[in-house]
C-alpha atoms as a PDB file:
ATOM      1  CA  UNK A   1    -136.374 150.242  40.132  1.00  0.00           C
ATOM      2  CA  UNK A   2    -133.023 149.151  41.114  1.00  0.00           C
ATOM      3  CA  UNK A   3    -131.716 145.332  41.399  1.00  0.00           C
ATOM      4  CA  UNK A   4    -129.496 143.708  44.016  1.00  0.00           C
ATOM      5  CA  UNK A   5    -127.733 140.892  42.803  1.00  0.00           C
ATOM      6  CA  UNK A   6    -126.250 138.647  45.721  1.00  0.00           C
ATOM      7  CA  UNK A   7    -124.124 135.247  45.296  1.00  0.00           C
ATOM      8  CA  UNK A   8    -124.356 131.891  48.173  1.00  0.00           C
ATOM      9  CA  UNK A   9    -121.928 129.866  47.804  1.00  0.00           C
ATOM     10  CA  UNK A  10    -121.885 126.459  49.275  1.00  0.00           C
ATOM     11  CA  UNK A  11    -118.758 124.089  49.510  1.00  0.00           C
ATOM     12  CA  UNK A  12    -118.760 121.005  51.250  1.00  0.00           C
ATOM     13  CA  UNK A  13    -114.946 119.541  50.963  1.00  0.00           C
ATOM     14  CA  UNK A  14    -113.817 116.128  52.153  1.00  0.00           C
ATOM     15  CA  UNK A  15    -111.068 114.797  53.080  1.00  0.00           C
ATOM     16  CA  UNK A  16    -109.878 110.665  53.068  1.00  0.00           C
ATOM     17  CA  UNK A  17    -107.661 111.717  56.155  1.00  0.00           C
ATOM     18  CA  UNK A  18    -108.556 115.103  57.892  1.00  0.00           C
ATOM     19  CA  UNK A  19    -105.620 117.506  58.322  1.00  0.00           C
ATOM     20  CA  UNK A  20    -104.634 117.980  61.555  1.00  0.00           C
ATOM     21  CA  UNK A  21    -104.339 122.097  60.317  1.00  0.00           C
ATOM     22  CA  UNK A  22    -107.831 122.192  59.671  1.00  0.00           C
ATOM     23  CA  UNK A  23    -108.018 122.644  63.276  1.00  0.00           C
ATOM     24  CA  UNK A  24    -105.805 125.491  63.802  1.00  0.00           C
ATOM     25  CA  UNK A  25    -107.470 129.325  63.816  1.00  0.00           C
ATOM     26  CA  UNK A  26    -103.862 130.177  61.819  1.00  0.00           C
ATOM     27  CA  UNK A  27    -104.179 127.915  59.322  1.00  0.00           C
ATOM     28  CA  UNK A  28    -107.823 129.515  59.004  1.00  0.00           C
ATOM     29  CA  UNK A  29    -107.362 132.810  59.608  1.00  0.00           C
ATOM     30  CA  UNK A  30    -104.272 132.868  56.660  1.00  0.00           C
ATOM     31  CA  UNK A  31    -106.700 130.977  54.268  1.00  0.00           C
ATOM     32  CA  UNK A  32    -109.541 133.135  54.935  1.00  0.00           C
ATOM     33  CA  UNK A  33    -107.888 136.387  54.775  1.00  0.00           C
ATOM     34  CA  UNK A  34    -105.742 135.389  51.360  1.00  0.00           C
ATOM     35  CA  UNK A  35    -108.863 133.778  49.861  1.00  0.00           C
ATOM     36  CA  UNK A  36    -111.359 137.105  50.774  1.00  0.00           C
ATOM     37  CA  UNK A  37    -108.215 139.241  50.063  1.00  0.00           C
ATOM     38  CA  UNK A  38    -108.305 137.695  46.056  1.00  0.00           C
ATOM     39  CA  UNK A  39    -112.240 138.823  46.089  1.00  0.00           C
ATOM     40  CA  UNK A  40    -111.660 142.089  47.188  1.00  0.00           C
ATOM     41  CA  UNK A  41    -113.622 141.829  50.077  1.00  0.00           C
ATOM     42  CA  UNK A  42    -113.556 144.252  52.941  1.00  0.00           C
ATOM     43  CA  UNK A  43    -113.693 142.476  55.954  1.00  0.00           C
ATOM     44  CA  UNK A  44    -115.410 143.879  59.279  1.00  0.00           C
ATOM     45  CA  UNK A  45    -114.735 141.398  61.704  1.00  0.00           C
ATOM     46  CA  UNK A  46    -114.737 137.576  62.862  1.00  0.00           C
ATOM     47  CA  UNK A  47    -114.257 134.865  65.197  1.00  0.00           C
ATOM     48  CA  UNK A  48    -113.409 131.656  65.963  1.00  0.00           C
ATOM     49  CA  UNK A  49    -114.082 128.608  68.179  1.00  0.00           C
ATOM     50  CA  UNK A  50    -112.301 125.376  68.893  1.00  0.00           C
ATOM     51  CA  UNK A  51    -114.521 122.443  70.056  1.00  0.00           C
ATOM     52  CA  UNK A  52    -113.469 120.041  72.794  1.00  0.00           C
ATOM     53  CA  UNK A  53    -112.537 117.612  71.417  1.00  0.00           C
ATOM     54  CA  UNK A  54    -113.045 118.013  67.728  1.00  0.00           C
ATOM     55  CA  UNK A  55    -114.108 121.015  65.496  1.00  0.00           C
ATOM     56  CA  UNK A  56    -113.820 124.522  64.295  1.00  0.00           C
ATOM     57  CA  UNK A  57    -115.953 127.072  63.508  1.00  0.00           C
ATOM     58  CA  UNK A  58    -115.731 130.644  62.395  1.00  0.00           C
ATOM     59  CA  UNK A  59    -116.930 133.637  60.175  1.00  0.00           C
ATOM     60  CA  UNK A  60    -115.832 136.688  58.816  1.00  0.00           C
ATOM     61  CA  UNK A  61    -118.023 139.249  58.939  1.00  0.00           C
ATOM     62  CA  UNK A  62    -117.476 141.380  55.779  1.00  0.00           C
ATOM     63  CA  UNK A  63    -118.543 144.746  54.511  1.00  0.00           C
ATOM     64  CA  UNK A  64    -120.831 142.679  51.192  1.00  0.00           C
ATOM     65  CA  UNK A  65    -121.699 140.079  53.754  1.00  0.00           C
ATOM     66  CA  UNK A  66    -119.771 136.965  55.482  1.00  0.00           C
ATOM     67  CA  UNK A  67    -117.639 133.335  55.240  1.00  0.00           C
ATOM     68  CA  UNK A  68    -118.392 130.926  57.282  1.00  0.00           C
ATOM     69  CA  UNK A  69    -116.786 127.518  57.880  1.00  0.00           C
ATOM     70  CA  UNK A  70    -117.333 124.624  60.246  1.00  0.00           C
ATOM     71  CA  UNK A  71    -115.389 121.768  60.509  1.00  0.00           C
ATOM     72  CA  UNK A  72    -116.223 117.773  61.378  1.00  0.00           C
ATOM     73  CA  UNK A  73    -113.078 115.983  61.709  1.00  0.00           C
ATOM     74  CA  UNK A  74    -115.110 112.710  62.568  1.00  0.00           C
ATOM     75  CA  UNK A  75    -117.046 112.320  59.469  1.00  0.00           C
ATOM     76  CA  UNK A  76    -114.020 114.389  57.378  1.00  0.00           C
ATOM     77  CA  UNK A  77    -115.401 117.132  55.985  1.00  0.00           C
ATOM     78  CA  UNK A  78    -115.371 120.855  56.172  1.00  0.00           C
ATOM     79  CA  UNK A  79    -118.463 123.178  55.666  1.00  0.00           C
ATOM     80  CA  UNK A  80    -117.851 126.572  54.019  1.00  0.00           C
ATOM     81  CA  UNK A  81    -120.286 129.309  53.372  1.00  0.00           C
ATOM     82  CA  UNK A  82    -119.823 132.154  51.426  1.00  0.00           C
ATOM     83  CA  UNK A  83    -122.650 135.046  51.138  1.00  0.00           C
ATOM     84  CA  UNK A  84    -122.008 138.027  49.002  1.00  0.00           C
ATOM     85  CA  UNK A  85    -123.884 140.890  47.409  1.00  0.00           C
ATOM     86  CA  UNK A  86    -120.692 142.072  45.574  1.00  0.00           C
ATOM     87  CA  UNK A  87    -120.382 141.121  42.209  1.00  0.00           C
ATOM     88  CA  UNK A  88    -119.683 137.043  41.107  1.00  0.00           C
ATOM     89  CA  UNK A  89    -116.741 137.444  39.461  1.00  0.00           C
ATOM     90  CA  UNK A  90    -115.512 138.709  43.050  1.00  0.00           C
ATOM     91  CA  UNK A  91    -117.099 135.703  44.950  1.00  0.00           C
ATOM     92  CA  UNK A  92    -115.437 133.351  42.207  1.00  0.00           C
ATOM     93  CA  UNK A  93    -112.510 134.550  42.504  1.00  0.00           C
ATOM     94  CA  UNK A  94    -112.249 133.730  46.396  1.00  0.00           C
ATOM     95  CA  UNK A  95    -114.244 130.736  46.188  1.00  0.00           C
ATOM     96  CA  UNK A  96    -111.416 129.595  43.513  1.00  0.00           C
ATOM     97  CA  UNK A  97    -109.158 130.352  46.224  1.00  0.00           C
ATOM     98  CA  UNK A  98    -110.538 128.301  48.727  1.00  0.00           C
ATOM     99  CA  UNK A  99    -110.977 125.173  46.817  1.00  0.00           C
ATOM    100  CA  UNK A 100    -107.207 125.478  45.472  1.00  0.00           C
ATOM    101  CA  UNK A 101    -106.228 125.605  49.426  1.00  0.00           C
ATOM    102  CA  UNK A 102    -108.162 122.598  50.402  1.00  0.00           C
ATOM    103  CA  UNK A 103    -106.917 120.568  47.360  1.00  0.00           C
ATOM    104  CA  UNK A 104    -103.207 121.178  48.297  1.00  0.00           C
ATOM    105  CA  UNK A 105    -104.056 119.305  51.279  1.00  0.00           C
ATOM    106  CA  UNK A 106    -106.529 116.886  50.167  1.00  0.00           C
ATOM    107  CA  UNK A 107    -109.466 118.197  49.982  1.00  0.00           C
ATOM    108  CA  UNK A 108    -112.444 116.897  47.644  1.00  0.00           C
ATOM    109  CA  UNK A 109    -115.036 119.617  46.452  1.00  0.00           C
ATOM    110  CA  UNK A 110    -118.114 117.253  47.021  1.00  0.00           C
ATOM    111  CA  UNK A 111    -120.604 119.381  46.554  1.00  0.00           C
ATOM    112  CA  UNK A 112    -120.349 123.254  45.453  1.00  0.00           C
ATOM    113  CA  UNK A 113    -123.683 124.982  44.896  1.00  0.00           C
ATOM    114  CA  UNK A 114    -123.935 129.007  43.588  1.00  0.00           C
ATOM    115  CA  UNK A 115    -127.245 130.135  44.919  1.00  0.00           C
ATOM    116  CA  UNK A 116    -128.486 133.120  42.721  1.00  0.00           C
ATOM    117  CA  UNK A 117    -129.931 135.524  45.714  1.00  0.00           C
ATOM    118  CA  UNK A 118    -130.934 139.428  45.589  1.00  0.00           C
ATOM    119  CA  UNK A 119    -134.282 141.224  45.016  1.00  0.00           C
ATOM    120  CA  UNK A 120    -135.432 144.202  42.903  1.00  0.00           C
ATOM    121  CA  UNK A 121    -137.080 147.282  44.816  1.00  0.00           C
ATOM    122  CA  UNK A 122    -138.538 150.202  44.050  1.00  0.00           C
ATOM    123  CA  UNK A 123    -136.471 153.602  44.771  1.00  0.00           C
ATOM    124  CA  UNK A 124    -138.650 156.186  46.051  1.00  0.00           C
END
């Protein structure tokens, strides 16, 4: 039998006045690759979209799995998911990196759930 451990993080972050660089793909892709870079992550891929008029959305897709984010500037918050079947200490480590961005501009960690995910299977 072998186990595979996997980590979902959920962050929702608001923000009293939402930062006009929360709507950027640099600002995004610099967070994202810094904050995956401190995991250890290997990333794959990505992309990134820019409502008209408001919002952002993107992923990376990643060799353990993907980040996600999506913002609303109208109600102030940003959305970030982060699914990993490397190890936590690896996931912690970038979602600590992550929250320590948004607070620098204001950001509030409302909510910020770890989802224990994985199976065990047999090996034949």
């Amino acid at each position: 039998m072998q186990k595979q451990d996997a980590v979902h993080v959920i962050l929702d972050v608001f923000f009293e006045s939402f930062p006009s660089e929360l709507e950027k793909a640099a600002f995004w892709k610099c967070i994202g690759q810094n904050s995956l870079e401190k995991g250890n992550f290997s990333i794959m891929g990505g992309a990134m979209h820019k409502f008209d008029p408001v919002g952002m959305s993107g992923f990376w897709l990643l060799c353990e799995s993907h980040l996600s984010f999506h913002t609303w500037p109208d109600e102030k918050y940003v959305f970030v998911d982060l699914f990993s079947c490397g190890d936590a200490d690896r996931t912690n480590r970038t979602t600590e990196a992550l929250i320590e961005e948004f607070e620098k501009i204001g950001g509030k960690i409302e909510k910020r759930k770890n989802i224990k995910r994985g199976f065990v299977y047999k090996k034949e």
